[in-house]
N, C-alpha and C. Protein backbone atom coordinates (compact mmCIF):
# COMPACT_ATOMS: atom_id res chain seq x y z
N UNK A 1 131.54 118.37 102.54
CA UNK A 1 131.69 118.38 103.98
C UNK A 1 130.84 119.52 104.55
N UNK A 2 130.30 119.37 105.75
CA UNK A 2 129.61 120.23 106.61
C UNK A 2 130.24 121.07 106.98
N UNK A 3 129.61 122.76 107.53
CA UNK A 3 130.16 123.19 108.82
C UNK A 3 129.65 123.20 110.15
N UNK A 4 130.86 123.89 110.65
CA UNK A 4 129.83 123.99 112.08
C UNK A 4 128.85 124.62 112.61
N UNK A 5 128.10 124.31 112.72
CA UNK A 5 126.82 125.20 113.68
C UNK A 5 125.53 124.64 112.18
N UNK A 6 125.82 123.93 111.43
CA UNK A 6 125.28 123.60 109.80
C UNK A 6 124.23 122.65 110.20
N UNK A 7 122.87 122.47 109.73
CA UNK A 7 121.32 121.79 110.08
C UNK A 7 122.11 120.38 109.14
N UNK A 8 122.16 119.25 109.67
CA UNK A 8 121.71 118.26 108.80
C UNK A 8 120.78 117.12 108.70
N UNK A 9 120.20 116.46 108.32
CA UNK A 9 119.32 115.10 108.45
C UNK A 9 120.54 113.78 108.58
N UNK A 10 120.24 113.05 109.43
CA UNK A 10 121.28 112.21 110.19
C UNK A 10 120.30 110.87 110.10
N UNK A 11 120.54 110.20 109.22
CA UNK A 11 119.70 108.78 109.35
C UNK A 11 118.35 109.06 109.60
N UNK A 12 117.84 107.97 110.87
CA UNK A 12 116.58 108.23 110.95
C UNK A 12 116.44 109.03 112.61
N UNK A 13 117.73 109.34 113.24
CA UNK A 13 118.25 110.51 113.80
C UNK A 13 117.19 111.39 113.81
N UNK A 14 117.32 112.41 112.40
CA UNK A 14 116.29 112.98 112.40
C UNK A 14 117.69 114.30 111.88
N UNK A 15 117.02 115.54 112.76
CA UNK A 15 117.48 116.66 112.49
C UNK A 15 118.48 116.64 113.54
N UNK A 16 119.94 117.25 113.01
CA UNK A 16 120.85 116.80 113.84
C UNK A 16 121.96 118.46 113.62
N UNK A 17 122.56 119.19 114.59
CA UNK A 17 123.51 120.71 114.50
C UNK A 17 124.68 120.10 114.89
N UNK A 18 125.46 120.06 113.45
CA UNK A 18 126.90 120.04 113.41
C UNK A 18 127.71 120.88 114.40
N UNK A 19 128.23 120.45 115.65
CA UNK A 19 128.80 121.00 116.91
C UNK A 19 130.44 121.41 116.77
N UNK A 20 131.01 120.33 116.18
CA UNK A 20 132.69 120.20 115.61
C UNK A 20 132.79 119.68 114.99
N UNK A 21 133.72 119.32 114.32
CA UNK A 21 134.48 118.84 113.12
C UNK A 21 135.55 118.42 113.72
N UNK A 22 136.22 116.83 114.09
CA UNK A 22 137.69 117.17 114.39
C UNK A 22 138.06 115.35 114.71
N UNK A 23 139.24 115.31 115.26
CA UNK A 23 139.02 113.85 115.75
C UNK A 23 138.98 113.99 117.88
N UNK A 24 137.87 113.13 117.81
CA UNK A 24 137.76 113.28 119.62
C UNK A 24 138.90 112.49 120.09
N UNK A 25 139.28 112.71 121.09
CA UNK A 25 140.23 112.16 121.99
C UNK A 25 140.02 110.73 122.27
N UNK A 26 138.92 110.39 122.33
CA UNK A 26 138.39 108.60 122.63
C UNK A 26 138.76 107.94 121.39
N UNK A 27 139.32 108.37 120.28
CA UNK A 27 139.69 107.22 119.18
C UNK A 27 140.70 106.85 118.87
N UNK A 28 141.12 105.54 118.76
CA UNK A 28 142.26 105.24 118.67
C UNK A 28 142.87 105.70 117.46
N UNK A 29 144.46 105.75 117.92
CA UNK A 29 145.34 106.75 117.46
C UNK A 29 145.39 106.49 116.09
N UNK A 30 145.58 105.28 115.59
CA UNK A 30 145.42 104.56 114.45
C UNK A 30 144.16 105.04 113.55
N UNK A 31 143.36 105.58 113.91
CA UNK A 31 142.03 106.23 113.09
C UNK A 31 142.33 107.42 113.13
N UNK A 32 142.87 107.85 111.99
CA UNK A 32 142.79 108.89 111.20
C UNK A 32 141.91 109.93 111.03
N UNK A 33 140.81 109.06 110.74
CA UNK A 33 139.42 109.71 110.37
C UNK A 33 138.94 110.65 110.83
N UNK A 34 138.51 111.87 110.06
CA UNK A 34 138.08 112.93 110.84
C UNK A 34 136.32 112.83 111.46
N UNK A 35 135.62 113.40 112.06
CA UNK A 35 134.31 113.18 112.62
C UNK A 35 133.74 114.44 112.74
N UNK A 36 132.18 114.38 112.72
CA UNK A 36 131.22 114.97 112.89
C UNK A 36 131.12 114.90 114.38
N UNK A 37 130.75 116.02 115.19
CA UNK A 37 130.16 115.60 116.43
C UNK A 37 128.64 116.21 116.28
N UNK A 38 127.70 115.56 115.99
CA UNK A 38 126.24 116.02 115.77
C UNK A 38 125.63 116.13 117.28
N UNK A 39 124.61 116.86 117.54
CA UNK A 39 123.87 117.16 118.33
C UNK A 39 122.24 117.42 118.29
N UNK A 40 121.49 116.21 118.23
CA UNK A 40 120.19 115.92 117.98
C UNK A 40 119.54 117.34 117.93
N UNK A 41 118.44 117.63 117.03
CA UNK A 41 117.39 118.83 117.78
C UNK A 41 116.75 118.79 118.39
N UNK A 42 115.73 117.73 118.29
CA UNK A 42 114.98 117.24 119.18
C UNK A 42 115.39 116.12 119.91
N UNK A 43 115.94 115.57 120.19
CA UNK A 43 116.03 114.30 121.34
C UNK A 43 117.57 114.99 121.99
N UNK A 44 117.87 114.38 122.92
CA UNK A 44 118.72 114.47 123.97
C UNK A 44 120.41 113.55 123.17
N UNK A 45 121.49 114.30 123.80
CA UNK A 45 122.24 113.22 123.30
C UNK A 45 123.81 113.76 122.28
N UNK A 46 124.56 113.17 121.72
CA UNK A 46 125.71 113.64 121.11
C UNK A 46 125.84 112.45 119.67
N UNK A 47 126.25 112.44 118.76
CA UNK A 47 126.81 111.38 118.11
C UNK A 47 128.30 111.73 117.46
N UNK A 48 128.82 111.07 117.32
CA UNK A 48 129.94 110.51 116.91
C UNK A 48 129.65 109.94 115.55
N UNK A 49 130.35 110.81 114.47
CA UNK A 49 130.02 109.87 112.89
C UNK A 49 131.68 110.43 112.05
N UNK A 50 132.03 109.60 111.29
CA UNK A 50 132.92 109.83 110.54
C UNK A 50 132.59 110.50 109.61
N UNK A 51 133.23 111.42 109.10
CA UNK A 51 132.65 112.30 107.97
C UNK A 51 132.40 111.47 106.52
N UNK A 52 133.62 110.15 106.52
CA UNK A 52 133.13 109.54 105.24
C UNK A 52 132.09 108.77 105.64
N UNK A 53 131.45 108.35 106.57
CA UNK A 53 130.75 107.17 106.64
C UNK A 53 129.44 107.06 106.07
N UNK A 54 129.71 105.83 105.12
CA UNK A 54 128.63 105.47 104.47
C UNK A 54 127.72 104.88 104.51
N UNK A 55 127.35 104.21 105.72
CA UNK A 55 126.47 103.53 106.49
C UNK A 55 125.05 104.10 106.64
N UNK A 56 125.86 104.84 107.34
CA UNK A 56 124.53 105.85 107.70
C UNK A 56 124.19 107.70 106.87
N UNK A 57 123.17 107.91 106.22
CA UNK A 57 122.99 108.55 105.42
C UNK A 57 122.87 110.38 105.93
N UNK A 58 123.93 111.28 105.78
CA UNK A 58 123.77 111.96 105.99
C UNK A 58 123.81 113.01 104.79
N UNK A 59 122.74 114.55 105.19
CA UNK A 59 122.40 115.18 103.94
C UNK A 59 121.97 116.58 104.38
N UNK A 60 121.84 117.61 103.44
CA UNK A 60 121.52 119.42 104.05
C UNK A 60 120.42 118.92 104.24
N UNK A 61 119.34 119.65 105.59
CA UNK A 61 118.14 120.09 105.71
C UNK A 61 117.59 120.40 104.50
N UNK A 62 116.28 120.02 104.39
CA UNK A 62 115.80 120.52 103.09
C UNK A 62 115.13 122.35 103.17
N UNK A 63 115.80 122.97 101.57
CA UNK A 63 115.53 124.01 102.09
C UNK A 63 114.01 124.86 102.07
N UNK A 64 113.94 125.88 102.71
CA UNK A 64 112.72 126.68 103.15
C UNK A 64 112.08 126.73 101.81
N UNK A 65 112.07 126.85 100.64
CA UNK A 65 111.54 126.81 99.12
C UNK A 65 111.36 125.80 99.09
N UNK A 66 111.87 124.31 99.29
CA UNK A 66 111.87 123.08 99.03
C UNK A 66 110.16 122.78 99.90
N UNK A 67 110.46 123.12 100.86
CA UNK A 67 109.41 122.64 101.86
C UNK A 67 108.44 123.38 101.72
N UNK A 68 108.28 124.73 101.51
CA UNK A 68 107.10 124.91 100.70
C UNK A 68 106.58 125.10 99.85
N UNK A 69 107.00 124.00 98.61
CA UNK A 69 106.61 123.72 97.72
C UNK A 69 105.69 122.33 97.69
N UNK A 70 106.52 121.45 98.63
CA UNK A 70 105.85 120.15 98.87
C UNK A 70 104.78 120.20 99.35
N UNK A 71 105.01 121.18 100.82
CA UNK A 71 103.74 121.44 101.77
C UNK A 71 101.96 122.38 100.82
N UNK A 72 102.75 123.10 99.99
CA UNK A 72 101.29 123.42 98.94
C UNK A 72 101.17 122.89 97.91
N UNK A 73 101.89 121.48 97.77
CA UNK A 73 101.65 120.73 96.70
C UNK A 73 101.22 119.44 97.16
N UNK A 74 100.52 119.57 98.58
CA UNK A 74 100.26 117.67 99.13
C UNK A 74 99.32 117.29 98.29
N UNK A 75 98.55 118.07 97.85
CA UNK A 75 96.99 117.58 97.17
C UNK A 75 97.63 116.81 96.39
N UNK A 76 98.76 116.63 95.34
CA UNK A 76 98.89 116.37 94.36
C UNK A 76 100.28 114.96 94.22
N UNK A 77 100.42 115.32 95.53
CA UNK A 77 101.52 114.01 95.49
C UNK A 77 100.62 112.68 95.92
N UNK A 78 101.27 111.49 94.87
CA UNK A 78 100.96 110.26 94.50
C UNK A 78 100.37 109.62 96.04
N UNK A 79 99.15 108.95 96.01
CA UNK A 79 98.70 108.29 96.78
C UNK A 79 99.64 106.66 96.92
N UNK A 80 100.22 106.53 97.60
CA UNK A 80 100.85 104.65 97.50
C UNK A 80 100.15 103.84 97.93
N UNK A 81 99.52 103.07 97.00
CA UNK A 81 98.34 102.12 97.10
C UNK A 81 99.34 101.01 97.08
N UNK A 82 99.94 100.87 97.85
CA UNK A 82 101.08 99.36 98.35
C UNK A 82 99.83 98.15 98.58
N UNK A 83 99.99 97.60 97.90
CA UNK A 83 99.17 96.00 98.28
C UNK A 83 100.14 94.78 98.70
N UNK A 84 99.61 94.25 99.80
CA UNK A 84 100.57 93.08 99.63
C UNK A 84 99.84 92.21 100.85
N UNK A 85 100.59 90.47 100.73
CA UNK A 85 100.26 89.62 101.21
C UNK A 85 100.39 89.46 102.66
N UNK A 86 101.51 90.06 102.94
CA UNK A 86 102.11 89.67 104.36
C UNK A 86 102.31 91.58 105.02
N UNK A 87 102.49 91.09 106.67
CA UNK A 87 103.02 92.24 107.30
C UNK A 87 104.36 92.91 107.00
N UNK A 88 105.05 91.63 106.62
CA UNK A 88 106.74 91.52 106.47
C UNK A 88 106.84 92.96 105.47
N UNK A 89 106.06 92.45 104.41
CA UNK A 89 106.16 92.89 103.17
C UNK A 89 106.10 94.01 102.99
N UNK A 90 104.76 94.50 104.19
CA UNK A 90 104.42 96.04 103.81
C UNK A 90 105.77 96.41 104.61
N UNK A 91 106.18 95.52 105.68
CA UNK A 91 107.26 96.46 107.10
C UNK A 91 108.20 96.42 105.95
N UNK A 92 108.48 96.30 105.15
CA UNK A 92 109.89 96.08 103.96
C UNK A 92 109.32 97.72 103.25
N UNK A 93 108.41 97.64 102.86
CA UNK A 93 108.19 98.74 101.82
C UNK A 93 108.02 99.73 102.41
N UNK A 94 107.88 100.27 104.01
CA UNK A 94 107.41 101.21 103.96
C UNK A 94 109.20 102.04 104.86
N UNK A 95 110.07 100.62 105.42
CA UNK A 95 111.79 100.79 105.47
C UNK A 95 111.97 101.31 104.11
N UNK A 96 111.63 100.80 102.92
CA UNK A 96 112.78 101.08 101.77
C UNK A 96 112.64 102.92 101.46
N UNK A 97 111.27 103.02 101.61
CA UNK A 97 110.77 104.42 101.67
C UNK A 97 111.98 105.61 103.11
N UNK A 98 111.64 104.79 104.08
CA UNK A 98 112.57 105.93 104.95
C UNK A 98 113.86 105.77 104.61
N UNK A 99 114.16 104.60 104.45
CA UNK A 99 116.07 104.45 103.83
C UNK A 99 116.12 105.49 102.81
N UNK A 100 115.46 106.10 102.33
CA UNK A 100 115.46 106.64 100.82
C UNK A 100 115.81 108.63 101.46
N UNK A 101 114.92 108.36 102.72
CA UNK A 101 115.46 109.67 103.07
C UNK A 101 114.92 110.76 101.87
N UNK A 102 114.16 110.42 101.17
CA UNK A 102 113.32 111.49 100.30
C UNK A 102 112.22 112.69 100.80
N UNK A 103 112.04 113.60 101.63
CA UNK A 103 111.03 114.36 101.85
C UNK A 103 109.56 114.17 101.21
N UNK A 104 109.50 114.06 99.81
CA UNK A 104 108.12 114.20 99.19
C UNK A 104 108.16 112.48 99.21
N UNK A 105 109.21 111.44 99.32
CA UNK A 105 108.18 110.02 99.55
C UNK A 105 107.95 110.16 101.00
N UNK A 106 108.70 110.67 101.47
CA UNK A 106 107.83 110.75 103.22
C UNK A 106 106.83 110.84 103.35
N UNK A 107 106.52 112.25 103.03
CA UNK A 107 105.25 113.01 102.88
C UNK A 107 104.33 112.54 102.03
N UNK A 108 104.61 111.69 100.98
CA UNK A 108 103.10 110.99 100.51
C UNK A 108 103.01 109.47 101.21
N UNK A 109 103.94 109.07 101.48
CA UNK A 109 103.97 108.02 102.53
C UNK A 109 103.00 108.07 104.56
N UNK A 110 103.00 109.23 104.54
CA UNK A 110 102.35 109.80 105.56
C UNK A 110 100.65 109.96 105.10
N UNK A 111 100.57 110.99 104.06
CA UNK A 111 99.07 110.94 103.08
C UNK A 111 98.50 109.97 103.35
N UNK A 112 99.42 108.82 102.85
CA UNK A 112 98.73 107.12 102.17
C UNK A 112 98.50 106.95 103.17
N UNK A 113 99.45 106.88 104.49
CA UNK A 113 98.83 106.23 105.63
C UNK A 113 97.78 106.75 106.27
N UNK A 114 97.65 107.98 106.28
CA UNK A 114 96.83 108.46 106.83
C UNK A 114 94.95 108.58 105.89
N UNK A 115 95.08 108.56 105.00
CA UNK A 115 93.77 108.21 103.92
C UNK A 115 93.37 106.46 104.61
N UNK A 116 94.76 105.82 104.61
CA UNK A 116 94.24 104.50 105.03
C UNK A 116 93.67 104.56 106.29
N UNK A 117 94.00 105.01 106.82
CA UNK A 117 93.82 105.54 108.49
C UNK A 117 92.03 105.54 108.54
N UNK A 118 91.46 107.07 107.67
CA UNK A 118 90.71 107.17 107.50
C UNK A 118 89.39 106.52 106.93
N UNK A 119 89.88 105.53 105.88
CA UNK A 119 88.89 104.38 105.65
C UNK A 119 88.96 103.43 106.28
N UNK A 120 90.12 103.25 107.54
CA UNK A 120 89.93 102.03 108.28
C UNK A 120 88.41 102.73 109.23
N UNK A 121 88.76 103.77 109.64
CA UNK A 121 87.74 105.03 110.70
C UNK A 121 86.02 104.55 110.46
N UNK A 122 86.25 104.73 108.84
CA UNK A 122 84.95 104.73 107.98
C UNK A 122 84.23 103.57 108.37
N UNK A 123 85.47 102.16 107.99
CA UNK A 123 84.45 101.38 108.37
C UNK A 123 84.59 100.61 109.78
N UNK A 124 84.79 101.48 110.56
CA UNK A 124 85.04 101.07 112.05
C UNK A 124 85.77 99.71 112.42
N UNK A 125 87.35 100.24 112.13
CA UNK A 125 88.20 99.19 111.48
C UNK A 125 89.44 100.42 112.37
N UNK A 126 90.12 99.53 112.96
CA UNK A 126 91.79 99.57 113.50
C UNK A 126 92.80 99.60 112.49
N UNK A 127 93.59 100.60 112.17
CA UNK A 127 94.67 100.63 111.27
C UNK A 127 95.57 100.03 112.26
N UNK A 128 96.59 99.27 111.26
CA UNK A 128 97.55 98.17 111.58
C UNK A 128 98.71 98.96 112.51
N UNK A 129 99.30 98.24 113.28
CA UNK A 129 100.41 98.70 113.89
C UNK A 129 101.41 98.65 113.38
N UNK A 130 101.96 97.93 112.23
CA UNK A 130 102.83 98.56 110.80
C UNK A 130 102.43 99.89 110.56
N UNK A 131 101.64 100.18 109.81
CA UNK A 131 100.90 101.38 109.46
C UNK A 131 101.61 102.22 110.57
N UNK A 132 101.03 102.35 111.06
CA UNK A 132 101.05 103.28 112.60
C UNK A 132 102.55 103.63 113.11
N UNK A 133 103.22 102.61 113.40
CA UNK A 133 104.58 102.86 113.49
C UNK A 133 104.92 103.63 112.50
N UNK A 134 105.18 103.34 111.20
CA UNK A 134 105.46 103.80 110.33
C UNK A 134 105.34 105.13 110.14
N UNK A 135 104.05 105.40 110.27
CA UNK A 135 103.24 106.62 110.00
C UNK A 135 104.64 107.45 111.09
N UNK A 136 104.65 107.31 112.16
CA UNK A 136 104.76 107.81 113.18
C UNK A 136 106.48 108.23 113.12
N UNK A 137 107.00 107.20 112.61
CA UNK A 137 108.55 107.39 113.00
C UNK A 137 108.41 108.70 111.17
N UNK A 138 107.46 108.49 109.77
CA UNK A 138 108.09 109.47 109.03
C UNK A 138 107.37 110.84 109.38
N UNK A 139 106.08 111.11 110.45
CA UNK A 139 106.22 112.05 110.61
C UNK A 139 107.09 112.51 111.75
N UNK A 140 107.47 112.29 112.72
CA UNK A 140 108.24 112.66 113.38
C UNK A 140 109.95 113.07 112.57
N UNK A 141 110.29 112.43 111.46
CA UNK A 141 111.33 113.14 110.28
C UNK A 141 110.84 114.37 109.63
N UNK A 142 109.50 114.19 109.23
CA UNK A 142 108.83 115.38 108.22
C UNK A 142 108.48 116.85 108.84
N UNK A 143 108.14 116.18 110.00
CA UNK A 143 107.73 117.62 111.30
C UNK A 143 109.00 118.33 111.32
N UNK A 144 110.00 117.59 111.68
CA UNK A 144 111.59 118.17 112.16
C UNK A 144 112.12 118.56 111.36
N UNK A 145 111.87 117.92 110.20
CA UNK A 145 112.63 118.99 109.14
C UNK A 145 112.11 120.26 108.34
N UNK A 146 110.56 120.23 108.59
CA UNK A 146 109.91 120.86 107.98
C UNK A 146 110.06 122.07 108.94
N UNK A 147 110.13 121.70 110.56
CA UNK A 147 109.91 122.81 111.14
C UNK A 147 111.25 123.85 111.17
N UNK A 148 112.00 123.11 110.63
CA UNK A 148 113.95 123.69 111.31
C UNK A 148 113.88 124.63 110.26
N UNK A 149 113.56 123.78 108.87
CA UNK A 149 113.48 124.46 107.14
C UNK A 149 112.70 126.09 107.12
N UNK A 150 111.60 125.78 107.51
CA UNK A 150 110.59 126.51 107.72
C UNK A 150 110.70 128.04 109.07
N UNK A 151 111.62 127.73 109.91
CA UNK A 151 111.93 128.35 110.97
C UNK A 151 110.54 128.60 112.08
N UNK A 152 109.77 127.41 112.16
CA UNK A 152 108.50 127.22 112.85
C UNK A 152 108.57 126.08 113.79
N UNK A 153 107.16 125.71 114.81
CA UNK A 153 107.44 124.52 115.35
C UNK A 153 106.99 123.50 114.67
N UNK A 154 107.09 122.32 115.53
CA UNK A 154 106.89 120.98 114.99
C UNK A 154 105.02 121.02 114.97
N UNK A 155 104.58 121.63 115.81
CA UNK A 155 103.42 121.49 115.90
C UNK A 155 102.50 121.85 115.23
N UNK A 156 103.12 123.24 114.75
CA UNK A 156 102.37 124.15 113.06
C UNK A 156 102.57 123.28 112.08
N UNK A 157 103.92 122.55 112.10
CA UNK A 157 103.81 122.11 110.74
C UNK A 157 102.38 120.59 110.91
N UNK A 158 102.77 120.06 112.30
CA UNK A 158 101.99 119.13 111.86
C UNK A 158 100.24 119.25 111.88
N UNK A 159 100.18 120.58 111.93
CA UNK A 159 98.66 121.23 112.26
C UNK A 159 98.31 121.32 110.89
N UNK A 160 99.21 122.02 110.22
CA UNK A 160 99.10 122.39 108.93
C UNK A 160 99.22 121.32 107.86
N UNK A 161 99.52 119.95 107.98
CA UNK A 161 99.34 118.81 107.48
C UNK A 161 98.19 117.92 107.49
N UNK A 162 97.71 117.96 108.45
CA UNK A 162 97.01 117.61 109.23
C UNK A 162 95.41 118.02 108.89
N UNK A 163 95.44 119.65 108.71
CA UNK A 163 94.85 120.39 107.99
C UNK A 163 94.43 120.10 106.39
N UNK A 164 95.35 120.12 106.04
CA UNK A 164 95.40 119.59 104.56
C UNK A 164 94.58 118.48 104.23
N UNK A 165 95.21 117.18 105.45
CA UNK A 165 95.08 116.33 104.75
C UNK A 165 93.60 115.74 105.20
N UNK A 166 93.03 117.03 106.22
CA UNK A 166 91.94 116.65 106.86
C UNK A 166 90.29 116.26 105.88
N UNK A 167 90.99 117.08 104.27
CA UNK A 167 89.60 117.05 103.53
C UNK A 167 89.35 115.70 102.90
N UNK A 168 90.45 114.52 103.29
CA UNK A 168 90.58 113.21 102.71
C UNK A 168 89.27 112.33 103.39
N UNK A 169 88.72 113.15 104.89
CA UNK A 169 88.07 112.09 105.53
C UNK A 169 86.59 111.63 104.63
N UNK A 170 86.50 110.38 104.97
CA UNK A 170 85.64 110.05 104.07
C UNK A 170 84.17 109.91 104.34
């Protein structure tokens, strides 16, 4: 169980500050269940989650060692050369990846897209709007957690990625 005032990753939420612990007054009497009241970092807003609930995946911020280990180890995390037939397919593989809620598949999931990015560039070619979404909703997870972890903004971290991953262009 969490405490209060405690960083956690909240689905695809994002980065979310444990506010209370308790049961709110709006639930019926019959629910027992105790609750999280989370409070987004970045977006606007309150949630309501049961502390057992298994639905939706909640977990600690990853910590400040964690994140920079990944962040000076991008060179070296796995490129995902995902091939496939259909849009469906890739929009399936690149969900099973954020369901997974893993930091370093994020972050090479971001790489890949973004290398693809870059040889679409090369040969004066539009990366897909799969791609793109994608890209977009795991850095907007990777920034937020990297930056909360890190005690920096969203914008260093994604400068500093960005940076990195800038020697890929082709």
């Amino acid at each position: 169980m969490f405490k209060e005032n405690e960083l956690v990753m909240y689905g695809s939420t994002g980065v979310c500050r444990v506010k209370e612990i308790g049961r709110p007054s709006f639930v019926d009497k019959d629910d027992k269940r105790i609750y999280y009241l989370l409070e987004p970092v970045f977006q606007s807003g309150v949630i309501y989650t049961p502390i057992d609930n298994e639905k939706v995946p909640i977990r600690a911020v990853i910590s400040a060692e964690s994140a920079s280990e990944l962040l000076n180890n991008l060179d070296e995390l796995e490129i995902d050369d995902y091939k496939c037939k259909s849009s469906q397919q890739l929009s399936q593989h690149y969900q099973s990846i954020l369901e997974n809620h893993c930091c370093a598949d994020l972050l090479a999931m971001t790489k890949s897209i973004y290398i693809k990015s870059m040889v679409a560039d090369r040969n004066k070619k539009h990366l897909g709007q799969i791609d793109k979404r994608y890209m977009k909703r795991a850095e907007d997870l990777i920034y937020s957690e990297f930056a909360v972890a890190l005690d920096t903004d969203r914008e260093d971290v994604e400068r500093y990625i960005k940076d990195k991953l800038g020697k890929y262009i082709i």
